[in-house]
PDB file of N, CA and C in Angstrom:
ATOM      1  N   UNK A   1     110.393  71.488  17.893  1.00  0.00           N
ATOM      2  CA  UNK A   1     109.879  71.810  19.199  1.00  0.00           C
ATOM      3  C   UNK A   1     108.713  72.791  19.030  1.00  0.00           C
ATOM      4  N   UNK A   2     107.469  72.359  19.805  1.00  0.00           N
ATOM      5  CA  UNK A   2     106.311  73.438  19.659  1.00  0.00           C
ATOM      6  C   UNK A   2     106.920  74.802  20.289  1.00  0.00           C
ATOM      7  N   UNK A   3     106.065  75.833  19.444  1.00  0.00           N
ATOM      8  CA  UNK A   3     106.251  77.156  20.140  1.00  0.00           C
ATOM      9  C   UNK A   3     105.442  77.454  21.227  1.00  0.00           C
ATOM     10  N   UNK A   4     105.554  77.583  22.588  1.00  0.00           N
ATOM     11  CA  UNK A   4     104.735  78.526  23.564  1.00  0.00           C
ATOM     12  C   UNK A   4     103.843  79.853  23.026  1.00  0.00           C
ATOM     13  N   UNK A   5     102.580  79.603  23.410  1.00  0.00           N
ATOM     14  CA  UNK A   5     101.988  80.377  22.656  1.00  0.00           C
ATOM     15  C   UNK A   5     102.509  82.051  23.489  1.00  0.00           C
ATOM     16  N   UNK A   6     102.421  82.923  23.081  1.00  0.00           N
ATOM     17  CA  UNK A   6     103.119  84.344  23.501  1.00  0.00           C
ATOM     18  C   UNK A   6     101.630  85.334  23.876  1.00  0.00           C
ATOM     19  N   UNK A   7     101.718  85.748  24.903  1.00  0.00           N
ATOM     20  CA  UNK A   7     101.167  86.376  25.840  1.00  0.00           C
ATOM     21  C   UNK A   7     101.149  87.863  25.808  1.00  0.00           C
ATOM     22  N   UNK A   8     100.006  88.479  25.013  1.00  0.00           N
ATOM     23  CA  UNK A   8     100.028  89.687  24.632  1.00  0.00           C
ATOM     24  C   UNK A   8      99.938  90.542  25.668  1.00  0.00           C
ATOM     25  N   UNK A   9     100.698  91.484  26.052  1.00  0.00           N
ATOM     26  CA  UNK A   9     100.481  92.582  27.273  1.00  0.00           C
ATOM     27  C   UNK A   9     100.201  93.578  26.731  1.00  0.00           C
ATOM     28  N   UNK A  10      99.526  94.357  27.269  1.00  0.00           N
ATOM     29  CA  UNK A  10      99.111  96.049  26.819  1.00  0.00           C
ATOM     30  C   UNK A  10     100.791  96.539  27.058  1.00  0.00           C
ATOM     31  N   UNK A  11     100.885  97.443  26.113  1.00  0.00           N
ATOM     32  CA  UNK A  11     101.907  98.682  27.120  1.00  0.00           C
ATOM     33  C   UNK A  11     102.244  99.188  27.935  1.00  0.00           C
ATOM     34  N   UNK A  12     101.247  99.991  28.510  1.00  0.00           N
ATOM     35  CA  UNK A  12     101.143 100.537  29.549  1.00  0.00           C
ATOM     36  C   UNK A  12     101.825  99.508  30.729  1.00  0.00           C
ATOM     37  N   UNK A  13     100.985  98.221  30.509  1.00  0.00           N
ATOM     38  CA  UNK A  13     101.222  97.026  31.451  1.00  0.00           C
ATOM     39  C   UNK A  13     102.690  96.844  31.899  1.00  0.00           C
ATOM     40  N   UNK A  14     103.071  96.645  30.191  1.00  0.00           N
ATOM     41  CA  UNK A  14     104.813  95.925  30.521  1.00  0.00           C
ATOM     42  C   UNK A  14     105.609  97.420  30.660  1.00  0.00           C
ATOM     43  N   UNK A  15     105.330  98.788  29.774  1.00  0.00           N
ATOM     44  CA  UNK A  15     105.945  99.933  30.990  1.00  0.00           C
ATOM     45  C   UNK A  15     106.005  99.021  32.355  1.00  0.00           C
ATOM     46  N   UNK A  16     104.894  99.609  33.380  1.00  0.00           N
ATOM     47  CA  UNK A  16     104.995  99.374  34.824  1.00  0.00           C
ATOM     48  C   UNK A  16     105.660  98.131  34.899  1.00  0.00           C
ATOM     49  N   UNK A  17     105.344  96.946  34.178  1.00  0.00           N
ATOM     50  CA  UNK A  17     106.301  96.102  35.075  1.00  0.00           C
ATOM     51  C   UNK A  17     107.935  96.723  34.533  1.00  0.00           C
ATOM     52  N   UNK A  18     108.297  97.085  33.570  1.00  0.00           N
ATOM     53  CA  UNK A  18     109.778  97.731  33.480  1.00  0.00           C
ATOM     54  C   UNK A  18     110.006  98.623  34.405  1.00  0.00           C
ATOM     55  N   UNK A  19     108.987  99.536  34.667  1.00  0.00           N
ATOM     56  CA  UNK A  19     109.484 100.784  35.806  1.00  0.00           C
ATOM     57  C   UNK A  19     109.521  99.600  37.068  1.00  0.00           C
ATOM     58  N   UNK A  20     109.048  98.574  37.392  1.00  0.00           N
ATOM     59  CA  UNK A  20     109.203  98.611  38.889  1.00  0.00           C
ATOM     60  C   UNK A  20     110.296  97.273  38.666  1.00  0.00           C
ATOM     61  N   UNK A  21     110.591  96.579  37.840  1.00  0.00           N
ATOM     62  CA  UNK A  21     111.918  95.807  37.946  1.00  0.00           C
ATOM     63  C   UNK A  21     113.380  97.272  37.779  1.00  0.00           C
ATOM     64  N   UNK A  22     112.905  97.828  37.035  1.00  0.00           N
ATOM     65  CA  UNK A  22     113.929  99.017  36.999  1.00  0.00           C
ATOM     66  C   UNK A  22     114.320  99.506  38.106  1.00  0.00           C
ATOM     67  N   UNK A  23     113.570  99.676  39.598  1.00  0.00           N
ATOM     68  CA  UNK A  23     113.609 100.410  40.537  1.00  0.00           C
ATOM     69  C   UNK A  23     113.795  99.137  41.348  1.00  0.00           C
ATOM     70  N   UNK A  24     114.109  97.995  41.411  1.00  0.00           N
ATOM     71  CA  UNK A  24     114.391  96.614  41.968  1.00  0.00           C
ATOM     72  C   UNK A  24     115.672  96.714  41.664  1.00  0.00           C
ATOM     73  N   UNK A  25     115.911  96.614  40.426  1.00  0.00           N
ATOM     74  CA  UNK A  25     117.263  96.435  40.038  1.00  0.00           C
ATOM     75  C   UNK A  25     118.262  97.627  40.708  1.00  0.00           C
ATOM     76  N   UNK A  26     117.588  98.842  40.605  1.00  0.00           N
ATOM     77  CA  UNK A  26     118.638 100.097  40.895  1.00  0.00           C
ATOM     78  C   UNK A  26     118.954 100.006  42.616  1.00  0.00           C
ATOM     79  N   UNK A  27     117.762  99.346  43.132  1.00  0.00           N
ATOM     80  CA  UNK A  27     117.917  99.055  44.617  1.00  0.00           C
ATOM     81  C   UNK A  27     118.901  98.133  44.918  1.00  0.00           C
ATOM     82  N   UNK A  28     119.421  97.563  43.669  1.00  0.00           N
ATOM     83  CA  UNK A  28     120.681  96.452  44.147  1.00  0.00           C
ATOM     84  C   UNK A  28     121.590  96.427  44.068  1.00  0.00           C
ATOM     85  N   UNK A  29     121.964  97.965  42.952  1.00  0.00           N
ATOM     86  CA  UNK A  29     123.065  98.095  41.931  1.00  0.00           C
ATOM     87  C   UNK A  29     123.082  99.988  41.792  1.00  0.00           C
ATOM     88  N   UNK A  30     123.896  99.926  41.283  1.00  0.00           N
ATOM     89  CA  UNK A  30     123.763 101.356  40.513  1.00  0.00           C
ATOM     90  C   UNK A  30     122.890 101.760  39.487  1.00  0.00           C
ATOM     91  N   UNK A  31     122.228 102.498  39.004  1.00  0.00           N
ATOM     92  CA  UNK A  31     121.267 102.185  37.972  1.00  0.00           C
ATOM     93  C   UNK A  31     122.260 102.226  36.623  1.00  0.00           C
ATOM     94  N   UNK A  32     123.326 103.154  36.717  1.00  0.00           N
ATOM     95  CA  UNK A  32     124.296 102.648  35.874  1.00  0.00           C
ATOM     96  C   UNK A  32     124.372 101.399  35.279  1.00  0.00           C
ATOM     97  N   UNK A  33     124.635 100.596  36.619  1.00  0.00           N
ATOM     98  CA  UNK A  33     124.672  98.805  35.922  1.00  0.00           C
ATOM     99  C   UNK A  33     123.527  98.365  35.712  1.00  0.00           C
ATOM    100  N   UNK A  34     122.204  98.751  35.945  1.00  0.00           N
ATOM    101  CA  UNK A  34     121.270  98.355  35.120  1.00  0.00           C
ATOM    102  C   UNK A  34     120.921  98.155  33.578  1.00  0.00           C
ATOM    103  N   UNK A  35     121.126  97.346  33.079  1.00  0.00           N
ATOM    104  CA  UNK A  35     121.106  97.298  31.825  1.00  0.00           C
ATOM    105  C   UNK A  35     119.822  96.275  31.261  1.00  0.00           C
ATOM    106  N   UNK A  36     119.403  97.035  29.974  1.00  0.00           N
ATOM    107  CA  UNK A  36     118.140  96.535  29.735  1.00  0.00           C
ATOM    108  C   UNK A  36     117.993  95.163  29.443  1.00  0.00           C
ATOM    109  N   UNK A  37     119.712  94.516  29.381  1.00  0.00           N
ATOM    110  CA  UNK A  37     119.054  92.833  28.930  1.00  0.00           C
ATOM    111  C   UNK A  37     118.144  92.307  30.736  1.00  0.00           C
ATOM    112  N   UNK A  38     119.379  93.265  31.296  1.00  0.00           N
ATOM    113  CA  UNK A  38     118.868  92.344  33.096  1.00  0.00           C
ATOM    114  C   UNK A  38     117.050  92.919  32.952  1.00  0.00           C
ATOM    115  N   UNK A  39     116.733  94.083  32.450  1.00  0.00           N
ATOM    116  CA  UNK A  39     115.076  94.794  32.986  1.00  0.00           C
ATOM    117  C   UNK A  39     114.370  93.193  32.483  1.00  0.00           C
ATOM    118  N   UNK A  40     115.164  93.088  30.842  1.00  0.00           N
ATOM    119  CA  UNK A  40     114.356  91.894  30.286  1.00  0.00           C
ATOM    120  C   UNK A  40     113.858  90.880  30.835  1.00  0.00           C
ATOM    121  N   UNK A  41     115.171  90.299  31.472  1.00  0.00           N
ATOM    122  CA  UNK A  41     115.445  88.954  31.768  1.00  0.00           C
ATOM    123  C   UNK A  41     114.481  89.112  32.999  1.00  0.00           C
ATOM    124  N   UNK A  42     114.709  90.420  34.223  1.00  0.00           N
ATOM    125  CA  UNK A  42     113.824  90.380  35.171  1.00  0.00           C
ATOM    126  C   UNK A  42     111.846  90.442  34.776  1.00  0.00           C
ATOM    127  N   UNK A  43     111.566  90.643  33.495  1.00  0.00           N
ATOM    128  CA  UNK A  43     110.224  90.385  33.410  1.00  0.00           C
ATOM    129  C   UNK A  43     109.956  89.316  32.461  1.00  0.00           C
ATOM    130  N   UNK A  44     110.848  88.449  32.243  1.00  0.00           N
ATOM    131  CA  UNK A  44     110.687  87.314  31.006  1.00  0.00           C
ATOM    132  C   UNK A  44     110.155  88.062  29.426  1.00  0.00           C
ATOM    133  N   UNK A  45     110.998  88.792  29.230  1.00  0.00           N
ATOM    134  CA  UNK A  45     110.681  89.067  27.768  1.00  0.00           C
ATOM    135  C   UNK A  45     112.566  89.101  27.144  1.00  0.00           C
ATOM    136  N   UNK A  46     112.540  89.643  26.207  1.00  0.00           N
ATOM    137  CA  UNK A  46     113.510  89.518  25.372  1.00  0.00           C
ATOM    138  C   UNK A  46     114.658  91.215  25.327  1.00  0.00           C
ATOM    139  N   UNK A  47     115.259  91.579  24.960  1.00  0.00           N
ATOM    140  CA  UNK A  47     116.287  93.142  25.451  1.00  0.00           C
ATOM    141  C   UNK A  47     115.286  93.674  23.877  1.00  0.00           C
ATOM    142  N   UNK A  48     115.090  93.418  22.757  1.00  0.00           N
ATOM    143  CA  UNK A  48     114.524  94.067  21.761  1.00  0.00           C
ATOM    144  C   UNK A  48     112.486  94.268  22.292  1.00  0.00           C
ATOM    145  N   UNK A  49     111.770  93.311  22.918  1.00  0.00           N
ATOM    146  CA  UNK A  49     111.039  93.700  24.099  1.00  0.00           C
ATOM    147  C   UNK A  49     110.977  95.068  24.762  1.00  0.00           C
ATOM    148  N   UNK A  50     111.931  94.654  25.303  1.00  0.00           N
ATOM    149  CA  UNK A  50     112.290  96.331  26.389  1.00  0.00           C
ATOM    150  C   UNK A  50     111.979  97.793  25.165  1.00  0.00           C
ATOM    151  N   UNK A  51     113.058  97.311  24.004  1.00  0.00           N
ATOM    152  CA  UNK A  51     113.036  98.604  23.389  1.00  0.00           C
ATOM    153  C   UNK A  51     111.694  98.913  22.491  1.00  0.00           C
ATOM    154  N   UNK A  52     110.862  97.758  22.336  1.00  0.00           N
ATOM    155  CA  UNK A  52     109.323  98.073  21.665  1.00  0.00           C
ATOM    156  C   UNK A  52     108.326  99.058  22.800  1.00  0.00           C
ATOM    157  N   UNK A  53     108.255  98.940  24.157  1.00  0.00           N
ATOM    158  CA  UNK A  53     107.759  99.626  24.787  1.00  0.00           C
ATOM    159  C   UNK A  53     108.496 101.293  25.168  1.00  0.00           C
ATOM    160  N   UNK A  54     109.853 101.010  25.264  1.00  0.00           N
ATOM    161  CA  UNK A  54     110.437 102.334  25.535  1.00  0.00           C
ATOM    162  C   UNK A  54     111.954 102.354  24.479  1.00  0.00           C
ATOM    163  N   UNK A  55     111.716 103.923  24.367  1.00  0.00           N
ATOM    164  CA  UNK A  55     112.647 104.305  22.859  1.00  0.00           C
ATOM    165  C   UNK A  55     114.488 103.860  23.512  1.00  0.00           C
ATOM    166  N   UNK A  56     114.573 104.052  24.478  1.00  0.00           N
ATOM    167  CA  UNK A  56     115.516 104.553  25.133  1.00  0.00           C
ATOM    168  C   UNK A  56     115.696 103.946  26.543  1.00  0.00           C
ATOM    169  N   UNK A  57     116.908 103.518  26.879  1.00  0.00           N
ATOM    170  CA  UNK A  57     117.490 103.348  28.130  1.00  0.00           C
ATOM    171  C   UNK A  57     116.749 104.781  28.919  1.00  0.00           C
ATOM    172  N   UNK A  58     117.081 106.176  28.212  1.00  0.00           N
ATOM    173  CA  UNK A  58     117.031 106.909  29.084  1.00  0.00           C
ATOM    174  C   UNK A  58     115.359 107.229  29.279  1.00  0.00           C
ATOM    175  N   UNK A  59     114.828 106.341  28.389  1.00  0.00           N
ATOM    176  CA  UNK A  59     113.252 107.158  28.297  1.00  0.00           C
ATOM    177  C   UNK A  59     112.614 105.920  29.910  1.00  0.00           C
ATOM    178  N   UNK A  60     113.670 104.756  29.951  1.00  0.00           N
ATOM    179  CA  UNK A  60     112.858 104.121  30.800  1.00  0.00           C
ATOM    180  C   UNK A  60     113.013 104.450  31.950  1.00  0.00           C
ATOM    181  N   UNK A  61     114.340 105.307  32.256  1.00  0.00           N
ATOM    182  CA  UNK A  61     114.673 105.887  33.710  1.00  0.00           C
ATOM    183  C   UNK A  61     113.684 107.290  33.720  1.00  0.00           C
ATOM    184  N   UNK A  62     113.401 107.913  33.026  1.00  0.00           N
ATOM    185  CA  UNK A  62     112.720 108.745  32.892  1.00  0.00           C
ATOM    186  C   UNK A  62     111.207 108.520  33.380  1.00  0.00           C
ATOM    187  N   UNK A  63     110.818 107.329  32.933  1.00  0.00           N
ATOM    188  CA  UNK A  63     109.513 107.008  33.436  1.00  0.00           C
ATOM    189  C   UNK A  63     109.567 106.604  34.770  1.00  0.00           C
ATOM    190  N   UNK A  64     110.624 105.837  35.303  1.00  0.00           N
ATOM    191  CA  UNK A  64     110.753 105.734  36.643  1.00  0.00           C
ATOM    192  C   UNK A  64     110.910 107.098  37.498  1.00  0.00           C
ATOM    193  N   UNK A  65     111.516 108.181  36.855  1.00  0.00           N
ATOM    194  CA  UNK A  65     111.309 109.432  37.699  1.00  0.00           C
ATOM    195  C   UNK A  65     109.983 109.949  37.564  1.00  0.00           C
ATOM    196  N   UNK A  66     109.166 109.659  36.756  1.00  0.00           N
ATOM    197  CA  UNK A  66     107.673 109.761  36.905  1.00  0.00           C
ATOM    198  C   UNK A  66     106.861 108.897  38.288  1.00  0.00           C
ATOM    199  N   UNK A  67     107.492 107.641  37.926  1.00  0.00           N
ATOM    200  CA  UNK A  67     106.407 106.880  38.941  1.00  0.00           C
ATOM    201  C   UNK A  67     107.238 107.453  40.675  1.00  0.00           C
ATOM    202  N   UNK A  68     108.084 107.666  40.363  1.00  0.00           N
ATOM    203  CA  UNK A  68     108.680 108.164  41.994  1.00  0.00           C
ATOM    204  C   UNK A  68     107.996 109.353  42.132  1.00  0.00           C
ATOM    205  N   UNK A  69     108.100 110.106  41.647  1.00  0.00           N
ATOM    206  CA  UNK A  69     107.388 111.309  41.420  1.00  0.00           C
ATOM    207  C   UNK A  69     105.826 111.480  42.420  1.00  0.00           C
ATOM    208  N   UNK A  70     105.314 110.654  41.195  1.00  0.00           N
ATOM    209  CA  UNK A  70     103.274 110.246  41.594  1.00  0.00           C
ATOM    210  C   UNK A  70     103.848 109.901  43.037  1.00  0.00           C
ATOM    211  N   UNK A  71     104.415 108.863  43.338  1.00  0.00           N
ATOM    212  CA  UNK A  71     104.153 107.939  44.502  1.00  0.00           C
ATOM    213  C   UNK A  71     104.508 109.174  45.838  1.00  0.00           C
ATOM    214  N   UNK A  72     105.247 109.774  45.291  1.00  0.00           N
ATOM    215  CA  UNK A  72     106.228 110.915  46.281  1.00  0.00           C
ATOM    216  C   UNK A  72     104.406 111.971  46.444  1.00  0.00           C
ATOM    217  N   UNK A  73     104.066 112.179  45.767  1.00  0.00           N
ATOM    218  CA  UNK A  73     103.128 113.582  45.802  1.00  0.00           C
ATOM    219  C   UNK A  73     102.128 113.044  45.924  1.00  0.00           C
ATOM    220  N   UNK A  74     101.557 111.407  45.813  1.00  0.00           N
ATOM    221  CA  UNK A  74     100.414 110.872  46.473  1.00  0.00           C
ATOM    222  C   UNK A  74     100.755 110.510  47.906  1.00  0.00           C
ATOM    223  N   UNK A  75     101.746 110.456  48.143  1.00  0.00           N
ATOM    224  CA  UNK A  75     102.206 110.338  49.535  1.00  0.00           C
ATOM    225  C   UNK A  75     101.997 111.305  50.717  1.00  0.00           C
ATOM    226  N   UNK A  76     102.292 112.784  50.000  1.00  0.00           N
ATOM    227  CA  UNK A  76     101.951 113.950  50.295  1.00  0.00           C
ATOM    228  C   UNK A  76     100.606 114.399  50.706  1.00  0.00           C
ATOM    229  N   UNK A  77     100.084 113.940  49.387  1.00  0.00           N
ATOM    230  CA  UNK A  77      98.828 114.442  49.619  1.00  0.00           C
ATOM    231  C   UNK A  77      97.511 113.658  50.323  1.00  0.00           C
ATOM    232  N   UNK A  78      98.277 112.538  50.781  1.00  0.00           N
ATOM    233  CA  UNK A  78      97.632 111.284  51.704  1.00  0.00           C
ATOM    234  C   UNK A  78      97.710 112.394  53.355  1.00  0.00           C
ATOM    235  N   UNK A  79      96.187 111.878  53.369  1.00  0.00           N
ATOM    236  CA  UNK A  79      96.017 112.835  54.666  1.00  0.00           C
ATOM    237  C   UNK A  79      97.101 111.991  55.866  1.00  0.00           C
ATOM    238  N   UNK A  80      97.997 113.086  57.055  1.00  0.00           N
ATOM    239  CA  UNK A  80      98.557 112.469  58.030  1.00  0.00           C
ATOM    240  C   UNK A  80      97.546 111.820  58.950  1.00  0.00           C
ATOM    241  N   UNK A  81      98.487 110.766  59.756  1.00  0.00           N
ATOM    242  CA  UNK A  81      97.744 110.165  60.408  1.00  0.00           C
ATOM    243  C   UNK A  81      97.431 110.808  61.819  1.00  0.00           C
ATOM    244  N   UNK A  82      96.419 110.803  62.108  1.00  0.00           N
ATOM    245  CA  UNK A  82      95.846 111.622  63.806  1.00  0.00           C
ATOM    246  C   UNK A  82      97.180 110.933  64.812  1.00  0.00           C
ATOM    247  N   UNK A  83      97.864 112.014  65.659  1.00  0.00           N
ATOM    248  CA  UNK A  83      98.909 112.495  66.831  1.00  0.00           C
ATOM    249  C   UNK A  83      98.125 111.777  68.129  1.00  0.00           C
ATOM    250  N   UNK A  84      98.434 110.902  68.729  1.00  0.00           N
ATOM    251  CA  UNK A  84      97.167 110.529  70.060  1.00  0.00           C
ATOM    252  C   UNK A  84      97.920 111.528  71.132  1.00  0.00           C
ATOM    253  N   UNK A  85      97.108 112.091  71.840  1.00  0.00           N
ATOM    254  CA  UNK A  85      97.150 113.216  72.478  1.00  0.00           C
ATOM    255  C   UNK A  85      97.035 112.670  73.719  1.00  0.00           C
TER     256      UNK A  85
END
């Protein structure tokens, strides 16, 4: 059987898509039961995949408390919207 040729992603790239299937998944489940074969399976790569971009189960929840983080304090710092008077 031919091989599918394989689709190089930057890092950074497949991080974010792990942080935001990570934060999909925890929205459905406990993040407890999140486990990295499901992060895999949710971005079509492989559970040894997961661990080439991040060292650690805990390093990938970790980055998700980063991106909550940004999103939380760009949120903030997004001017409010004008009160109609």
């Amino acid at each position: 059987m031919p091989q599918l040729p394989r689709t190089k992603h930057r890092t950074a790239d497949r991080q974010a898509e792990l942080v935001q299937a990570a934060l999909q998944l925890a929205a459905q489940h406990s993040p407890a039961e999140v486990t990295t074969a499901a992060l895999a399976q949710a971005i079509g790569i492989t559970q040894g995949g997961v661990f080439k971009h991040f060292e650690s189960k805990e390093a990938i929840w970790l980055a998700v408390l980063d991106w909550v983080q940004a999103a939380l304090l760009q949120r903030h710092a997004a001017p409010a919207p004008a009160a109609n008077r």
